[in-house]
N, C-alpha and C. Protein backbone atom coordinates (compact mmCIF):
# COMPACT_ATOMS: atom_id res chain seq x y z
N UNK A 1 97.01 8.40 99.04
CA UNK A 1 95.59 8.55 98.78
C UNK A 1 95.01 7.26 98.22
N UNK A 2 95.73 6.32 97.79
CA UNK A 2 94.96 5.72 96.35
C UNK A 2 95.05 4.16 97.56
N UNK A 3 95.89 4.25 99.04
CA UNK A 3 95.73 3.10 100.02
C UNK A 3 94.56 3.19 100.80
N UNK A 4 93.74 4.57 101.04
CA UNK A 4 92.80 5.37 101.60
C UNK A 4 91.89 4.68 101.06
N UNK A 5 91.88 4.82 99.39
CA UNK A 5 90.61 4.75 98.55
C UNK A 5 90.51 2.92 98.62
N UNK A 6 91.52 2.16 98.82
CA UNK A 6 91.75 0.72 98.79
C UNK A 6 90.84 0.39 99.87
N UNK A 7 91.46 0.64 101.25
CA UNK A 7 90.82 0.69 102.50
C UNK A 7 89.47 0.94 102.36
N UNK A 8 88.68 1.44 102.22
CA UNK A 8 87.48 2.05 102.34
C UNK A 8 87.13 1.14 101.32
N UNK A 9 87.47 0.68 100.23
CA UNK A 9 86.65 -0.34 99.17
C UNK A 9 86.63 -1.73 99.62
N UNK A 10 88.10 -2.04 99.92
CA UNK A 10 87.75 -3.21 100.70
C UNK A 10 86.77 -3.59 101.82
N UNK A 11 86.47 -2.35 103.01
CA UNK A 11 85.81 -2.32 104.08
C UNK A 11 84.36 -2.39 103.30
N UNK A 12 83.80 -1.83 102.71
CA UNK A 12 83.01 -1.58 102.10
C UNK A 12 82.20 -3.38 101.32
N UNK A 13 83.14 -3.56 100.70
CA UNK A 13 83.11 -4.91 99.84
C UNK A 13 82.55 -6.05 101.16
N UNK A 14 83.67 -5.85 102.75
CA UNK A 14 83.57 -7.13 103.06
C UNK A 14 81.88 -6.81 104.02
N UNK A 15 81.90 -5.78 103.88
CA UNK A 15 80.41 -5.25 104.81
C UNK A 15 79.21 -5.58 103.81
N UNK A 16 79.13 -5.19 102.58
CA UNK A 16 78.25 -5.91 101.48
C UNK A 16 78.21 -7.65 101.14
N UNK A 17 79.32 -8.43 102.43
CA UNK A 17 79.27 -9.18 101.95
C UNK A 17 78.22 -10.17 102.86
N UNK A 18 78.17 -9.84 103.90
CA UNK A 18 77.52 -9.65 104.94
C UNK A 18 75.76 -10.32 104.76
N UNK A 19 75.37 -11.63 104.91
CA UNK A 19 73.75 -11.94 104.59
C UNK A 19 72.84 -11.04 105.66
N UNK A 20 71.73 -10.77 105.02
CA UNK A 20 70.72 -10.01 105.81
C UNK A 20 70.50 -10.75 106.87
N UNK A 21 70.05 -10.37 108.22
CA UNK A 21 69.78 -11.50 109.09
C UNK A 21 68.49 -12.05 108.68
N UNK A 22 67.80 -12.01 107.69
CA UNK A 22 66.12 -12.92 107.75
C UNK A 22 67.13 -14.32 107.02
N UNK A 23 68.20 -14.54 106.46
CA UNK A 23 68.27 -15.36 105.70
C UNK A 23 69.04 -16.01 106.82
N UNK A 24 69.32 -15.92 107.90
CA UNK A 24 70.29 -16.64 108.94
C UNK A 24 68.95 -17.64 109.53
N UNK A 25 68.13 -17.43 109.48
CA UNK A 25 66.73 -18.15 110.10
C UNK A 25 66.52 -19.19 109.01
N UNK A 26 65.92 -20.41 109.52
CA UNK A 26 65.27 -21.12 108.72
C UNK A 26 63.65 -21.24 108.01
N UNK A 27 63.44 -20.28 106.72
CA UNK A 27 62.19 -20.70 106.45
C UNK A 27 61.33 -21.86 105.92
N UNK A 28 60.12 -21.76 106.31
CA UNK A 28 59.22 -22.66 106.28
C UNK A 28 58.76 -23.02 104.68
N UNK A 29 58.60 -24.25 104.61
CA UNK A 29 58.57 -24.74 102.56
C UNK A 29 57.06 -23.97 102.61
N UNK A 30 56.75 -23.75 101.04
CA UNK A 30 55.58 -22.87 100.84
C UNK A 30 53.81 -23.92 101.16
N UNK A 31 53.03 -23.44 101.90
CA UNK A 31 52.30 -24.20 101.97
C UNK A 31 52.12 -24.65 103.37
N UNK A 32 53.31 -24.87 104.76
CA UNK A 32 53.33 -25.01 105.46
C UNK A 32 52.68 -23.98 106.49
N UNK A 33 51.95 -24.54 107.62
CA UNK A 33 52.04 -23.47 108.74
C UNK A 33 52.66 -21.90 108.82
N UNK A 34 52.08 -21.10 109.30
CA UNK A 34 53.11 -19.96 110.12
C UNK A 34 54.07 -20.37 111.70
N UNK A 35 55.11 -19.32 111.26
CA UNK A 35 56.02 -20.34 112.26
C UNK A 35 55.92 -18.92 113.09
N UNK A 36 56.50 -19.04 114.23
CA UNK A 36 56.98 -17.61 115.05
C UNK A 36 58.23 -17.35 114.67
N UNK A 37 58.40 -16.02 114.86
CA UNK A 37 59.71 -15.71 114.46
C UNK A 37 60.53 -14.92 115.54
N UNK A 38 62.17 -15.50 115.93
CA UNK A 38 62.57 -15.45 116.84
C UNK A 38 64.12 -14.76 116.64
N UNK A 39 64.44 -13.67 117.05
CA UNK A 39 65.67 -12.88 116.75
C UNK A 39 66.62 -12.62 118.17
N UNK A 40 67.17 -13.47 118.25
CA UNK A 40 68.10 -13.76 119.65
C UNK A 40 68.85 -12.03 119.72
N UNK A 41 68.99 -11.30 120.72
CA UNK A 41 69.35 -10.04 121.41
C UNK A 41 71.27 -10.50 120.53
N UNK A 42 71.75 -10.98 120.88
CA UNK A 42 73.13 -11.27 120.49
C UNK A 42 73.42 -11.41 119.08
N UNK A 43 72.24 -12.23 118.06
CA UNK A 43 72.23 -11.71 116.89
C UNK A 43 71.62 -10.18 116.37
N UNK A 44 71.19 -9.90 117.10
CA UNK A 44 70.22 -8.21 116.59
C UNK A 44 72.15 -7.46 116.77
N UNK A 45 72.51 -7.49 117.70
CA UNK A 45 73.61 -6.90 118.23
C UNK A 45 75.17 -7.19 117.21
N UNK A 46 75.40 -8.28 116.59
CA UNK A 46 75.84 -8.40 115.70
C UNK A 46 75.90 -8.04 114.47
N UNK A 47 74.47 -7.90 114.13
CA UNK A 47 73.86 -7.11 113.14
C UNK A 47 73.99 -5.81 112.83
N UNK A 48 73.70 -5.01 114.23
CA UNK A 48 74.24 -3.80 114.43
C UNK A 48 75.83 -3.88 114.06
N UNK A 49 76.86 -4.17 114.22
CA UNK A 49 77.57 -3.99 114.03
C UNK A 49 78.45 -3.76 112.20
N UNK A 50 77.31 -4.35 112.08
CA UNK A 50 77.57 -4.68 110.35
C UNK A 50 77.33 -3.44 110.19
N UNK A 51 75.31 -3.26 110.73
CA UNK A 51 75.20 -1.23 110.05
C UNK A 51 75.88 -0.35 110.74
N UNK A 52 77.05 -0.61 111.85
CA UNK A 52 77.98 0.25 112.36
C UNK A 52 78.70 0.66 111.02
N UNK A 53 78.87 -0.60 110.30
CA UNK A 53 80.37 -0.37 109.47
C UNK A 53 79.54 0.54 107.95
N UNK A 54 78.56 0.18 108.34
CA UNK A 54 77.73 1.08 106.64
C UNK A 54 77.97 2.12 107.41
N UNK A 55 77.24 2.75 108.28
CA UNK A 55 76.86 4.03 108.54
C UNK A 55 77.87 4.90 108.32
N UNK A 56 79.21 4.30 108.70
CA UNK A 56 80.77 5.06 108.63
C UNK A 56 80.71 5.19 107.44
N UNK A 57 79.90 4.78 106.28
CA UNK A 57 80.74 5.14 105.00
C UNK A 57 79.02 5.92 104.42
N UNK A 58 78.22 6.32 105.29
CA UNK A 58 77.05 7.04 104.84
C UNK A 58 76.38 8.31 105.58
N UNK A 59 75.79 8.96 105.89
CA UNK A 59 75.65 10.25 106.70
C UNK A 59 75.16 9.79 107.74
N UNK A 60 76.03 8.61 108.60
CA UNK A 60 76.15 7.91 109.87
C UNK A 60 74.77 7.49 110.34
N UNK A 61 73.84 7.09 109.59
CA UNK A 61 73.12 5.53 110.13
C UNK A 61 72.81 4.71 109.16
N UNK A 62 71.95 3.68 109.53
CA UNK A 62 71.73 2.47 108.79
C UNK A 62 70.58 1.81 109.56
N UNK A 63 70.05 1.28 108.44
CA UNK A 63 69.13 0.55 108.71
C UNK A 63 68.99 -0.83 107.66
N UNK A 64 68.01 -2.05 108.46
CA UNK A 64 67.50 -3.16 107.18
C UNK A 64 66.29 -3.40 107.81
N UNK A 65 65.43 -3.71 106.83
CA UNK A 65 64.56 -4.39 107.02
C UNK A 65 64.84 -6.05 107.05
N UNK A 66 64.44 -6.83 108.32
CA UNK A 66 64.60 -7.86 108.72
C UNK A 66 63.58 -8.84 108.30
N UNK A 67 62.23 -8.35 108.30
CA UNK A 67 61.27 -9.05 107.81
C UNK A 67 60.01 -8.50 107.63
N UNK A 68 59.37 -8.79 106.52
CA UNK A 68 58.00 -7.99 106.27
C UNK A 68 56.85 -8.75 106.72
N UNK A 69 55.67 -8.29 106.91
CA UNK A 69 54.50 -8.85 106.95
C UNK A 69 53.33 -8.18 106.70
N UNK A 70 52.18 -8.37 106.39
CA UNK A 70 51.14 -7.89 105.37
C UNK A 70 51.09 -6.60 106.43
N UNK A 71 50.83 -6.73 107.32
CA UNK A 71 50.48 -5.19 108.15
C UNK A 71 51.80 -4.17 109.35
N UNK A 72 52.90 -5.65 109.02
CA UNK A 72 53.88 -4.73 109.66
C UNK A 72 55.21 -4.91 109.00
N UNK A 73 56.37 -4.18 109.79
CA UNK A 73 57.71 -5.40 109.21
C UNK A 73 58.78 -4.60 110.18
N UNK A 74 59.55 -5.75 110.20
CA UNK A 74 60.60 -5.67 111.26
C UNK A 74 61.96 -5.05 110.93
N UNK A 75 62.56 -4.28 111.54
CA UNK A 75 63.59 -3.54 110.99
C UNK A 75 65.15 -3.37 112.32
N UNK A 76 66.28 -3.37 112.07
CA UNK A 76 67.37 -2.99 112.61
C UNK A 76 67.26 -1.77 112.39
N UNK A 77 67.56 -0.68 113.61
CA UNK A 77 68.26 0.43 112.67
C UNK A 77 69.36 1.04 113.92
N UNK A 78 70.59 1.46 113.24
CA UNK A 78 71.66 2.18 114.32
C UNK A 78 71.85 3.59 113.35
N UNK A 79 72.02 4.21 114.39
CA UNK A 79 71.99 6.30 114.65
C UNK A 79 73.84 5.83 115.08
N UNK A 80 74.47 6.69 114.27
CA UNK A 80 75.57 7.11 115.27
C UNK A 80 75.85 9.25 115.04
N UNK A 81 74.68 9.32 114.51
CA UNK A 81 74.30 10.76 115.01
C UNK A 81 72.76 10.69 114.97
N UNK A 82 72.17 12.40 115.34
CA UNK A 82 71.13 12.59 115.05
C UNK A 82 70.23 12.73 114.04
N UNK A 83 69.31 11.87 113.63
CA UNK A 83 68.26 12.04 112.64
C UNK A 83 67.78 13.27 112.12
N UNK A 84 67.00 13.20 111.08
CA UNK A 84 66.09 13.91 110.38
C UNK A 84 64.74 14.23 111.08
N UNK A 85 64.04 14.87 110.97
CA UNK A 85 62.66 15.00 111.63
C UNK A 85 61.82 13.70 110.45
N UNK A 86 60.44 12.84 110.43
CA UNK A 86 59.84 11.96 110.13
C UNK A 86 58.65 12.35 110.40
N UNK A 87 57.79 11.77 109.10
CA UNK A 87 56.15 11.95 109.88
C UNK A 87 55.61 10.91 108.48
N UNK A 88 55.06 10.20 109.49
CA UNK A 88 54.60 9.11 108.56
C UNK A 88 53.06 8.44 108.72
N UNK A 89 52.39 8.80 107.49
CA UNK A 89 51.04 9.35 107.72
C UNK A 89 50.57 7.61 107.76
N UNK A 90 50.68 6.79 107.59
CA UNK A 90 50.16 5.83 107.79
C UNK A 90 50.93 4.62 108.24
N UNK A 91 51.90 4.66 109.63
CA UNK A 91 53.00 3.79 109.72
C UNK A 91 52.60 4.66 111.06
N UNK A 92 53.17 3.69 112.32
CA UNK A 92 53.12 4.00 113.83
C UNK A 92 55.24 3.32 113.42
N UNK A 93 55.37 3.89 114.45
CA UNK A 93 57.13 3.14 115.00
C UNK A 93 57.16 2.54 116.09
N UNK A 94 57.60 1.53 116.27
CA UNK A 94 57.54 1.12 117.78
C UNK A 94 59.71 0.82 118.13
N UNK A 95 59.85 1.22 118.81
CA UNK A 95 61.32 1.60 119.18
C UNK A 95 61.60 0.45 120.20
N UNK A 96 62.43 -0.31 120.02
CA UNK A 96 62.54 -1.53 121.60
C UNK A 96 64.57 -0.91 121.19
N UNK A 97 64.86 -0.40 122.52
CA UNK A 97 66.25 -0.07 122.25
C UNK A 97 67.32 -0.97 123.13
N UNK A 98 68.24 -1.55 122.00
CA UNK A 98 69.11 -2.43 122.20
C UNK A 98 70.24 -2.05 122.78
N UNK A 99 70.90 -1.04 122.39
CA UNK A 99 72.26 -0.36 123.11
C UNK A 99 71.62 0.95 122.44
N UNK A 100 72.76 2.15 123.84
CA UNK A 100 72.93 3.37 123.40
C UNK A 100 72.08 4.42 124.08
N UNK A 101 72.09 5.33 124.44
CA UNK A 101 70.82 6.57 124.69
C UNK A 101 70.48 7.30 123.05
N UNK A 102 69.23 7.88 123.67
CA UNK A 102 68.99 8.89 122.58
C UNK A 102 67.66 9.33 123.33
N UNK A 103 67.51 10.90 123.01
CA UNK A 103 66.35 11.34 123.16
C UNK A 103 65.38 11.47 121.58
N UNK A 104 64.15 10.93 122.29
CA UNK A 104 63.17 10.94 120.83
C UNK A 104 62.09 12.62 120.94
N UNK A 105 61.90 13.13 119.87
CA UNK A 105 61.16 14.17 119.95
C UNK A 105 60.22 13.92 119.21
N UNK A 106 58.86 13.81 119.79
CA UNK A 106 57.80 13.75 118.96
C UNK A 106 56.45 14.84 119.75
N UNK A 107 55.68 14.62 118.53
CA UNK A 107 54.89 15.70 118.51
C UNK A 107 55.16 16.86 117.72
N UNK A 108 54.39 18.29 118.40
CA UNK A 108 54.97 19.90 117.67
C UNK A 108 54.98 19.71 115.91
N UNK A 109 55.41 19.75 115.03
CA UNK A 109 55.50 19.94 113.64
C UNK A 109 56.57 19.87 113.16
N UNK A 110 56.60 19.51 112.07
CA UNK A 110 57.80 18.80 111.41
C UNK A 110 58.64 20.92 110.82
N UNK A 111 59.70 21.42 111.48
CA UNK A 111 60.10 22.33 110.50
C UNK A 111 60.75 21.68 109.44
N UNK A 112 60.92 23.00 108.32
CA UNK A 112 61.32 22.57 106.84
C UNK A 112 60.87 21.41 106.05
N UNK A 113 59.54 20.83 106.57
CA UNK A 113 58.89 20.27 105.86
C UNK A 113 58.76 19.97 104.31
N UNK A 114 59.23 18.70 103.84
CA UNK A 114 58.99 18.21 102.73
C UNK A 114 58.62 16.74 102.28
N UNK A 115 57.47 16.80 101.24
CA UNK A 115 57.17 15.20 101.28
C UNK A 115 58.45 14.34 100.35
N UNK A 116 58.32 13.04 100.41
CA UNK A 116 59.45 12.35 99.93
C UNK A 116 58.61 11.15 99.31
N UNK A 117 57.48 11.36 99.26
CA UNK A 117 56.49 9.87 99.00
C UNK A 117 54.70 10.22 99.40
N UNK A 118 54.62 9.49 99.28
CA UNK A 118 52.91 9.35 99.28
C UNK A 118 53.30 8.75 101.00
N UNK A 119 52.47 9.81 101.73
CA UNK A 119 52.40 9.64 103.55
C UNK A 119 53.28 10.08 103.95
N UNK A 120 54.82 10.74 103.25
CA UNK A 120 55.88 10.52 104.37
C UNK A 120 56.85 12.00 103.37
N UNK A 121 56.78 12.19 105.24
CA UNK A 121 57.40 13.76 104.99
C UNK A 121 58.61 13.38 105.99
N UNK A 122 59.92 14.65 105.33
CA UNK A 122 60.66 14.60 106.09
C UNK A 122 61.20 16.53 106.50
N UNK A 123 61.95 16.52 107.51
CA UNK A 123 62.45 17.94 107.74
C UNK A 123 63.62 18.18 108.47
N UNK A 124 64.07 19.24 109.33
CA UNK A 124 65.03 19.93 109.21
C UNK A 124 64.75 19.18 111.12
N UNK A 125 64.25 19.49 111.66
CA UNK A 125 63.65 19.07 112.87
C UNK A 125 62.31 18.87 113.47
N UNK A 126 62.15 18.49 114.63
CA UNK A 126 60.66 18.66 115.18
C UNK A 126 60.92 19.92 116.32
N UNK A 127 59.72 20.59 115.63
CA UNK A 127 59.82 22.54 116.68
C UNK A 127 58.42 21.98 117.48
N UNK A 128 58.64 22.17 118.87
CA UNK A 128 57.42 22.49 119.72
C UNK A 128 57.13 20.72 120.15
N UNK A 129 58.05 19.79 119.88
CA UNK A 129 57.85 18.74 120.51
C UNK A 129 57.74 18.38 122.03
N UNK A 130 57.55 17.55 122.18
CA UNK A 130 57.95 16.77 123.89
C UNK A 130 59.09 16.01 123.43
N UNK A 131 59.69 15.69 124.43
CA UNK A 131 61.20 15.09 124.35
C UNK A 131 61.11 13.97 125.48
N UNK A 132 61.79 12.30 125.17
CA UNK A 132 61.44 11.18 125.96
C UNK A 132 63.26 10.81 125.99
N UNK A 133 63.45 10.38 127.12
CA UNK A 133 65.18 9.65 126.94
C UNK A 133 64.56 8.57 126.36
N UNK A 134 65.66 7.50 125.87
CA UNK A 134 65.73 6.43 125.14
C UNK A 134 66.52 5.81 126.07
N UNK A 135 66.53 4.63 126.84
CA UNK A 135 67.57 3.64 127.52
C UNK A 135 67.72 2.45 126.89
N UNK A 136 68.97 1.68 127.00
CA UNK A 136 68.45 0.38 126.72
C UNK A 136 67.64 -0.74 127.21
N UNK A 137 66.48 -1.31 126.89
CA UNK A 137 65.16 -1.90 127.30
C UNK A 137 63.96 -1.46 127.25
N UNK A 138 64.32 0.25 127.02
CA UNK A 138 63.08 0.93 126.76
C UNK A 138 62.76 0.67 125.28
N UNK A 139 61.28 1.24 125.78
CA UNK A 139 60.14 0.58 124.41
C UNK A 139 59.20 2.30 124.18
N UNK A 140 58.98 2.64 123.34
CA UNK A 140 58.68 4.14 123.05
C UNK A 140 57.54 3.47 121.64
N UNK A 141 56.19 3.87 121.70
CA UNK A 141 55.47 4.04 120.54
C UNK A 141 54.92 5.27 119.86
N UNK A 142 55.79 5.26 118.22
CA UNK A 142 54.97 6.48 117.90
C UNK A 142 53.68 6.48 116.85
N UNK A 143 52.91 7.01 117.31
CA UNK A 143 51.53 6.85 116.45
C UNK A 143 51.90 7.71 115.21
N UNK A 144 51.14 6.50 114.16
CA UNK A 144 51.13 7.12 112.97
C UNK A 144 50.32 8.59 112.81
N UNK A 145 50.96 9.73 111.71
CA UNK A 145 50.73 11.24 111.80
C UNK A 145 51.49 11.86 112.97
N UNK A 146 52.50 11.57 113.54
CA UNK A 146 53.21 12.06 114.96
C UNK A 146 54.19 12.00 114.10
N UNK A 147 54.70 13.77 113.98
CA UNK A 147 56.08 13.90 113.81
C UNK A 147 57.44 13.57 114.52
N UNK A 148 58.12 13.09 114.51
CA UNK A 148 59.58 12.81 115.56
C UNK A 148 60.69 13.22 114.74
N UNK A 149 61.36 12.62 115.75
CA UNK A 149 62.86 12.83 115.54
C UNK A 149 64.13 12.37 116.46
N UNK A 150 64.86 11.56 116.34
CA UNK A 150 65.53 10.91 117.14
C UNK A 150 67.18 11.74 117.29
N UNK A 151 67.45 12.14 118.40
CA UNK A 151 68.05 12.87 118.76
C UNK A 151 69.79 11.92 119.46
N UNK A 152 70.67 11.77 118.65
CA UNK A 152 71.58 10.99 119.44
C UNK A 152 72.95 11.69 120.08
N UNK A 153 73.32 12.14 121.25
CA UNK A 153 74.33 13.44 122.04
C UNK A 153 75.94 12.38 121.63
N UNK A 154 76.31 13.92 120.82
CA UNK A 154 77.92 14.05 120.73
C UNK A 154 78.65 12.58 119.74
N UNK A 155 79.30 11.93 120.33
CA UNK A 155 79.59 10.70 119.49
C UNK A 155 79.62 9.66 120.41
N UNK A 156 77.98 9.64 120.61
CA UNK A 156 77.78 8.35 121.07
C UNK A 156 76.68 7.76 119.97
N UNK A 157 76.51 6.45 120.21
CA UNK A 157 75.24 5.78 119.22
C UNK A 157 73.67 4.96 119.62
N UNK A 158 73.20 4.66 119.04
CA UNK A 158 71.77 4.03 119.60
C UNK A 158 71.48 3.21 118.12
N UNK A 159 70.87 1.93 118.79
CA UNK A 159 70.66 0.67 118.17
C UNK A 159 69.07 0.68 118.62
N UNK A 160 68.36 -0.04 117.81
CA UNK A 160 67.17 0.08 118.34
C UNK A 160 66.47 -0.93 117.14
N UNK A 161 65.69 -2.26 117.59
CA UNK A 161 65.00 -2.61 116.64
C UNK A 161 63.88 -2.38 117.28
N UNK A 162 62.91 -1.86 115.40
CA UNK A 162 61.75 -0.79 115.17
C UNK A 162 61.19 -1.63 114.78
N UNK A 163 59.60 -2.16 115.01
CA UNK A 163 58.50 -2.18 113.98
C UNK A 163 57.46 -1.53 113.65
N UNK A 164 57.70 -1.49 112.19
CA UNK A 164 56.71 -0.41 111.78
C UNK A 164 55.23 -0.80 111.17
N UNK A 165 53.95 -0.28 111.59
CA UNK A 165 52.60 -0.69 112.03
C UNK A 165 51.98 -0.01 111.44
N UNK A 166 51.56 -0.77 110.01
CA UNK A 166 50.20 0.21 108.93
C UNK A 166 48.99 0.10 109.89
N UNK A 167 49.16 2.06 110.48
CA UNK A 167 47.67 2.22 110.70
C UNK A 167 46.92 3.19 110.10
N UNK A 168 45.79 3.43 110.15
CA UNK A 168 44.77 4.92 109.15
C UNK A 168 44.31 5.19 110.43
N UNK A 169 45.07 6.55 110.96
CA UNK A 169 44.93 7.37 112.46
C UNK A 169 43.35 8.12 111.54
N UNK A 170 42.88 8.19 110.43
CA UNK A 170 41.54 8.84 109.49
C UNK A 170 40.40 7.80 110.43
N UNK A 171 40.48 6.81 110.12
CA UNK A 171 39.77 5.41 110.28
C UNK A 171 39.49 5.60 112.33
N UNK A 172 40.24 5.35 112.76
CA UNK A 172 40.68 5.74 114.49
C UNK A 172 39.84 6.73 114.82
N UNK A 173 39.40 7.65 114.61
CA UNK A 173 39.19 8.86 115.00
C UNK A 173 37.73 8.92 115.12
């Protein structure tokens, strides 16, 4: 037992040891220009692999935020099961999927509904949704106030970098 508990600390240790990918980029001194910002498919994919090794030691996914910006911010995230239901009253998702299938369910109502924050509820599933496959290359947007839920079959996984988009669907309307 106590080589088990070794294993898993070490794995653990060398996965925390791991730099976020915004710090693999070179930023700009303060004062300078805005630069574009550029995340090569082979590093996103590497990356994933790191939140492969979290997810194994958490209720199997992971996510980071890669980079923020005043109205959006960029995120990794890998499923190696199915999600929670989500509804996020002032945040759209935009899904660009890197490896993996998954079906997304959005729409219908969040069951077992509970808030977790100011805008953002979570639940048990989405009842009465529409249902979209997920491939890799596909691009899926969900509007902010649209319940989902990302659906991943048996033990397979899905990688997908998300950005997430402060909008007021109040304001829209």
């Amino acid at each position: 037992m106590e080589s088990i508990d070794h294993k898993i600390l070490s794995e653990l240790l060398s996965v925390e040891k791991e730099p976020p990918l915004a710090s693999k980029h070179k930023r700009g001194r303060k004062g300078d220009p805005p630069q574009a910002d550029h995340w090569p498919h082979a590093i996103l994919l590497e990356r994933a692999a790191y939140l492969r090794k979290l997810a194994r030691y958490s209720e199997g996914s992971a996510s980071e935020t890669i980079k923020e910006f005043p109205q959006h911010c960029a995120m990794l995230s890998f499923r190696g099961r199915s999600g929670i239901a989500e509804l996020h009253e002032d945040f759209a998702d935009i899904f660009i999927v890197l490896e993996g299938r998954a079906t997304l369910v959005t729409g219908g109502s969040v069951v077992g509904s509970h808030s977790i924050g100011p805008g953002e509820t979570r639940g048990d599933a989405v009842g009465g949704g529409s249902r979209m496959e997920l491939r890799p290359g596909d691009v899926a947007h969900v509007p902010a106030g649209v319940p989902h839920q990302m659906l991943v079959p048996g033990d397979k996984s899905f990688t997908a970098f998300v950005v997430k988009v402060r909008e007021n669907p109040k304001m829209a309307k």
